[in-house]
Protein backbone atom coordinates (compact mmCIF):
# COMPACT_ATOMS: atom_id res chain seq x y z
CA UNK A 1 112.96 162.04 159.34
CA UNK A 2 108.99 162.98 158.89
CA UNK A 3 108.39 159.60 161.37
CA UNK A 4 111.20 160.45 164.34
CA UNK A 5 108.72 160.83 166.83
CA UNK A 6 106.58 157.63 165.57
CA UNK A 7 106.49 154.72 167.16
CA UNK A 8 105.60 152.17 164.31
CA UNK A 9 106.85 148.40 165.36
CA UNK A 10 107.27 147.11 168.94
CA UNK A 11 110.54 145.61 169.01
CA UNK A 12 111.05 142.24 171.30
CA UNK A 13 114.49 141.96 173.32
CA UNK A 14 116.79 144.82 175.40
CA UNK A 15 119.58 146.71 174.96
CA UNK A 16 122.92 145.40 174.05
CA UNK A 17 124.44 146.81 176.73
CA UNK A 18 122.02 144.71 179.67
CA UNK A 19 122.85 141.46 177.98
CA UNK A 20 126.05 141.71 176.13
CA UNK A 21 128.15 139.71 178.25
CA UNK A 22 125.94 136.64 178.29
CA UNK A 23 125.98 136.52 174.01
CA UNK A 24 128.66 133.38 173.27
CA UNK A 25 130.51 134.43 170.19
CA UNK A 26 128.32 133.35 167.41
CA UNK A 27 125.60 135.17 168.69
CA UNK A 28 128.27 138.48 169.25
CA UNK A 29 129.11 137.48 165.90
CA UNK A 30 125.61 137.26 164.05
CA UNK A 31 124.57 140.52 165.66
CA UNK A 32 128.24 142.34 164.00
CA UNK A 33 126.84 141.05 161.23
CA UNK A 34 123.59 142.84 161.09
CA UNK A 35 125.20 146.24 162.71
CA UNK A 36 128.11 146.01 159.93
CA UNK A 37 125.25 145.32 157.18
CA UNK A 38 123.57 148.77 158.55
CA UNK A 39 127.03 150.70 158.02
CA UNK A 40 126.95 149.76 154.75
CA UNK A 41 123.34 150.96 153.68
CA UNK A 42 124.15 154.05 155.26
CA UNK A 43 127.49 154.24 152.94
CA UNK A 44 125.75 153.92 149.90
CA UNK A 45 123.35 156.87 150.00
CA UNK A 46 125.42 159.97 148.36
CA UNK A 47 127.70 161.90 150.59
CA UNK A 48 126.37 164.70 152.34
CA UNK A 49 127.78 168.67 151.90
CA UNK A 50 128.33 169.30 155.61
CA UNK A 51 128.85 167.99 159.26
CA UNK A 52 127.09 167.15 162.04
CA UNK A 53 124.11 166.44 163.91
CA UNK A 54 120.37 165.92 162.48
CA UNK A 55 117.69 166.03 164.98
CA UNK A 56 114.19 165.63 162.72
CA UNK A 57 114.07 168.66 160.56
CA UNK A 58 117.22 170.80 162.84
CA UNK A 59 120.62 170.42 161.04
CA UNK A 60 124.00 171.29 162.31
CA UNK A 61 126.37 172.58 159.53
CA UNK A 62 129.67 172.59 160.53
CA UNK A 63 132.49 172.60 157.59
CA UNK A 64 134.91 169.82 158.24
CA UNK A 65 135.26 166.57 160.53
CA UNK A 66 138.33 168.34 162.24
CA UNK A 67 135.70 171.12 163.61
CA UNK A 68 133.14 168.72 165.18
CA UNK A 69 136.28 166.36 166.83
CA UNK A 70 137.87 170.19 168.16
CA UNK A 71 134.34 170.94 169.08
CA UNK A 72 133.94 167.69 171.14
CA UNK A 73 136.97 167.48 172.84
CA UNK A 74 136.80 171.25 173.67
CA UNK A 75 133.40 170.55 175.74
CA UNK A 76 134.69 167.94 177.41
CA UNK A 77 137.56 169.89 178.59
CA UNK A 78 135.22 172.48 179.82
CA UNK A 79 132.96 170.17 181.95
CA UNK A 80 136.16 168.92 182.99
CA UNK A 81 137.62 172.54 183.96
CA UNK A 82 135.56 172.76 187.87
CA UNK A 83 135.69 168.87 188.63
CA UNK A 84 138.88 167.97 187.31
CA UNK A 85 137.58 164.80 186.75
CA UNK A 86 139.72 164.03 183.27
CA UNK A 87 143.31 163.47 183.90
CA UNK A 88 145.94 165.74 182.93
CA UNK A 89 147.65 163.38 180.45
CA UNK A 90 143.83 162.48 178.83
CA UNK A 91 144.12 165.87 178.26
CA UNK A 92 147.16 166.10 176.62
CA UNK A 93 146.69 162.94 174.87
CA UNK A 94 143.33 164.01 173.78
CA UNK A 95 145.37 167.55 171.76
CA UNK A 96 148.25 165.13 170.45
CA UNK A 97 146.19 163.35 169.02
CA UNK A 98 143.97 166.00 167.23
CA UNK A 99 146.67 167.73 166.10
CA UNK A 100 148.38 163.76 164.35
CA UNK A 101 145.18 163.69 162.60
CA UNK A 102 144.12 166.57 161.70
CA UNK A 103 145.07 165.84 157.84
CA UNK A 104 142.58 163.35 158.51
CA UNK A 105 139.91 165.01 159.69
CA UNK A 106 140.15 167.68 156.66
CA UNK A 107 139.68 165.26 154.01
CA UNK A 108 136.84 162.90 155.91
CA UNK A 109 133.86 162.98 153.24
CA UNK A 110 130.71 163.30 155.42
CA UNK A 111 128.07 160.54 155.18
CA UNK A 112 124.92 159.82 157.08
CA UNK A 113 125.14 157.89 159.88
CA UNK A 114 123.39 156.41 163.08
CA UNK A 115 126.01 157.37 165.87
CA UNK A 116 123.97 155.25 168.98
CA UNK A 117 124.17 152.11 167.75
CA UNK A 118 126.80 151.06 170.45
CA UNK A 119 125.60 149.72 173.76
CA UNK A 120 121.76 151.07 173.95
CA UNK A 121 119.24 151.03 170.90
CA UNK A 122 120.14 147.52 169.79
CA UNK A 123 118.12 145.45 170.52
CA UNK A 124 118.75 141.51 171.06
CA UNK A 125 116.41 138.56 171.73
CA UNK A 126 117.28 135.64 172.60
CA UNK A 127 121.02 135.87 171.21
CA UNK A 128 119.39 137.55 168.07
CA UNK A 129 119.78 141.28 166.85
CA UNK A 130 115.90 142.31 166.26
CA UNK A 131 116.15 146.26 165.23
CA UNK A 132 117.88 149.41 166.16
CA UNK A 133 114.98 152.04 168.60
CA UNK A 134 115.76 156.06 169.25
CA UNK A 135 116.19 157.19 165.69
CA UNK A 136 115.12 160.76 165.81
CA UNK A 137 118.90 161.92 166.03
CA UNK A 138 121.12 160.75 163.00
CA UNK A 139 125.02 162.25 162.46
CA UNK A 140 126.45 163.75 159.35
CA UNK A 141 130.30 162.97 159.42
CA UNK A 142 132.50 160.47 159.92
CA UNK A 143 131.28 156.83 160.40
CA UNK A 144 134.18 155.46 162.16
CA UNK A 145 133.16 157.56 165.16
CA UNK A 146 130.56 154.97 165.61
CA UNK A 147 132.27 152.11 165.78
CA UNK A 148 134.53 154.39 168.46
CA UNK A 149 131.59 154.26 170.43
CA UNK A 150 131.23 150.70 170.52
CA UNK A 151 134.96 150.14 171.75
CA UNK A 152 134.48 153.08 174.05
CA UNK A 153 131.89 150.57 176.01
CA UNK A 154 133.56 147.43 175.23
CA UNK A 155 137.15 147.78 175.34
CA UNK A 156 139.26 145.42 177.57
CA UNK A 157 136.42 142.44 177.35
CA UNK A 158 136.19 139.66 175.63
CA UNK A 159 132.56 140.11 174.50
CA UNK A 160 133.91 143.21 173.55
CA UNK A 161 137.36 142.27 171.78
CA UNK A 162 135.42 139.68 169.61
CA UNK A 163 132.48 141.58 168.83
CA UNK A 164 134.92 144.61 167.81
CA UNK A 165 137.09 142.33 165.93
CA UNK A 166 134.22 141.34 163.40
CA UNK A 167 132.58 144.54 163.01
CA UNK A 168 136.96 145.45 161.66
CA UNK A 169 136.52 142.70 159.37
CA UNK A 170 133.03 142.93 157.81
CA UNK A 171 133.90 146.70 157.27
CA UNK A 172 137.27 145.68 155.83
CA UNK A 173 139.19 148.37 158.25
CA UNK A 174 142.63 148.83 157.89
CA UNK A 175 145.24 149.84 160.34
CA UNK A 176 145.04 153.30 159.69
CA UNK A 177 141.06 153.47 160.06
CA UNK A 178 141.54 151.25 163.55
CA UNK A 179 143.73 154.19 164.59
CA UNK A 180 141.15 156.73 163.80
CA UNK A 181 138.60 154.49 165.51
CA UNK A 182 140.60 154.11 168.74
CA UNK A 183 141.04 157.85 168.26
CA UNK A 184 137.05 157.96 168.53
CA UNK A 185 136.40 155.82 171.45
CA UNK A 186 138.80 157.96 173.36
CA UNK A 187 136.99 161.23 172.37
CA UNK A 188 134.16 159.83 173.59
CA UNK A 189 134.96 158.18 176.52
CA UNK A 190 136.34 161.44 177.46
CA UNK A 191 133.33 163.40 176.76
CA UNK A 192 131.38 160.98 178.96
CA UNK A 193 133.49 160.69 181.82
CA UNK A 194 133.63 164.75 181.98
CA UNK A 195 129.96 164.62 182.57
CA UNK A 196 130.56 163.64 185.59
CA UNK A 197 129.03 166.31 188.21
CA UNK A 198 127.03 167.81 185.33
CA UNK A 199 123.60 167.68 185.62
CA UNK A 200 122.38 167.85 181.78
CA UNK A 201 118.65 166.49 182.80
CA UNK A 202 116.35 163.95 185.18
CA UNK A 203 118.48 161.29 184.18
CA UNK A 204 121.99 162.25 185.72
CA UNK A 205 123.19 163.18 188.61
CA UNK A 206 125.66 165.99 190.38
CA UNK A 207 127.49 163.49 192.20
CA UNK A 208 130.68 162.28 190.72
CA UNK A 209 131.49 158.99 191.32
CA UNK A 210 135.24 159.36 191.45
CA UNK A 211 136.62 155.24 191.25
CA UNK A 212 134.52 155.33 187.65
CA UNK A 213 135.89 158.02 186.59
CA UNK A 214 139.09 156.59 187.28
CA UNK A 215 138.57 153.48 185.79
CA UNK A 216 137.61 155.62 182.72
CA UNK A 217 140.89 157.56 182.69
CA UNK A 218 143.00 154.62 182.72
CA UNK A 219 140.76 152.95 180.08
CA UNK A 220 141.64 155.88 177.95
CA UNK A 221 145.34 155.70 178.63
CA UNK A 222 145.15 152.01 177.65
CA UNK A 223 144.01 153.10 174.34
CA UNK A 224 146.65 155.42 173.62
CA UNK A 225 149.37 152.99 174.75
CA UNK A 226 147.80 150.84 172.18
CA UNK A 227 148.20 153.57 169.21
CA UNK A 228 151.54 153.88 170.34
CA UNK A 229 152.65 150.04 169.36
């Protein structure tokens, strides 16, 4: 983490995000590829002894996967509490849901991981993943939550369902471990949506838009129906 702040190759292309939905699905599929491959480098250095964030030479230590989850889905309650912008059943999903896995969480062995590698800091060129940017902040947990991310973002499109679909197979995920990551991508879309009226720095806004959030609440439900089959 001595270069975080470094800027050491110029990367050609633009976020995922900007051009994912133009990608046919070899190209969706090439760039899994290269994402999956980067999961897997990161899965062979040695487990770490605690959890959560690294931010250049600042480390979080938190004991256990089920703390940082409880953390998470405690602040997005509380940006939640003046707003009301999360849904009373989110919420109550969001504490089943904990609770189901929280065997899980106990016994998740911590790795390193890059946790924003979902729609921004991938970068594609002309159909063609070409390098990962921001990589000053790095997670100590549970990789899974990554790929929770990406269907956080995606879920519901077909860019999405096939892209998603490959990353499951190159990592070899089983039913269980697509639970955990639809677990994931509703923690997270939660903890986004209930920044909604909270204005964290120059880049957001007070103003809560009120059809995405929504949109975002039913997304969520749609993923817990889904766990429920």
């Amino acid at each position: 983490f001595t270069f975080c702040f470094h800027i050491l190759t110029k990367l050609e292309g633009k976020d995922m995000g900007v051009v994912i939905d133009s990608l046919n699905p070899i190209e969706l599929k090439g760039i899994a590829a290269e994402v999956s491959n980067i999961f897997d480098k990161f899965k062979s250095l040695p487990p770490k002894e605690d959890f959560g964030s690294v931010f250049g030479t600042r480390e979080d230590s938190i004991p256990n996967m089920y703390e940082v989850v409880k953390r998470k889905m405690e602040g997005a309650l509380k940006n939640s509490e003046s707003s009301q912008v999360l849904n009373p059943k989110v919420q109550d999903a969001l504490h089943e849901l904990i609770d189901t896995y929280r065997d899980y969480f106990h016994q998740v062995k911590p790795i390193l991981y890059y946790d924003d590698i979902n729609a921004k800091n991938v970068m594609i060129h002309e159909g063609k993943f070409t390098g990962l940017v921001d990589l000053d902040f790095m997670m100590k947990g549970d990789y899974l939550e990554a790929i929770g991310c990406m269907m956080a973002c995606w879920h519901g499109e077909d860019y999405g369902e096939i892209y998603l679909s490959e990353i499951f197979k190159l990592q070899e995920l089983s039913d269980f471990q697509q639970h955990i990551v639809r677990f994931y991508a509703i923690l997270n879309l939660a903890g986004w949506t209930s920044e909604a009226g909270v204005k964290t720095n120059s880049n957001t806004t007070a103003e809560i838009i009120w059809e995405r959030g929504r949109k975002s609440n039913e997304r969520i439900m749609v993923i817990y129906a889904s766990m429920k089959k």
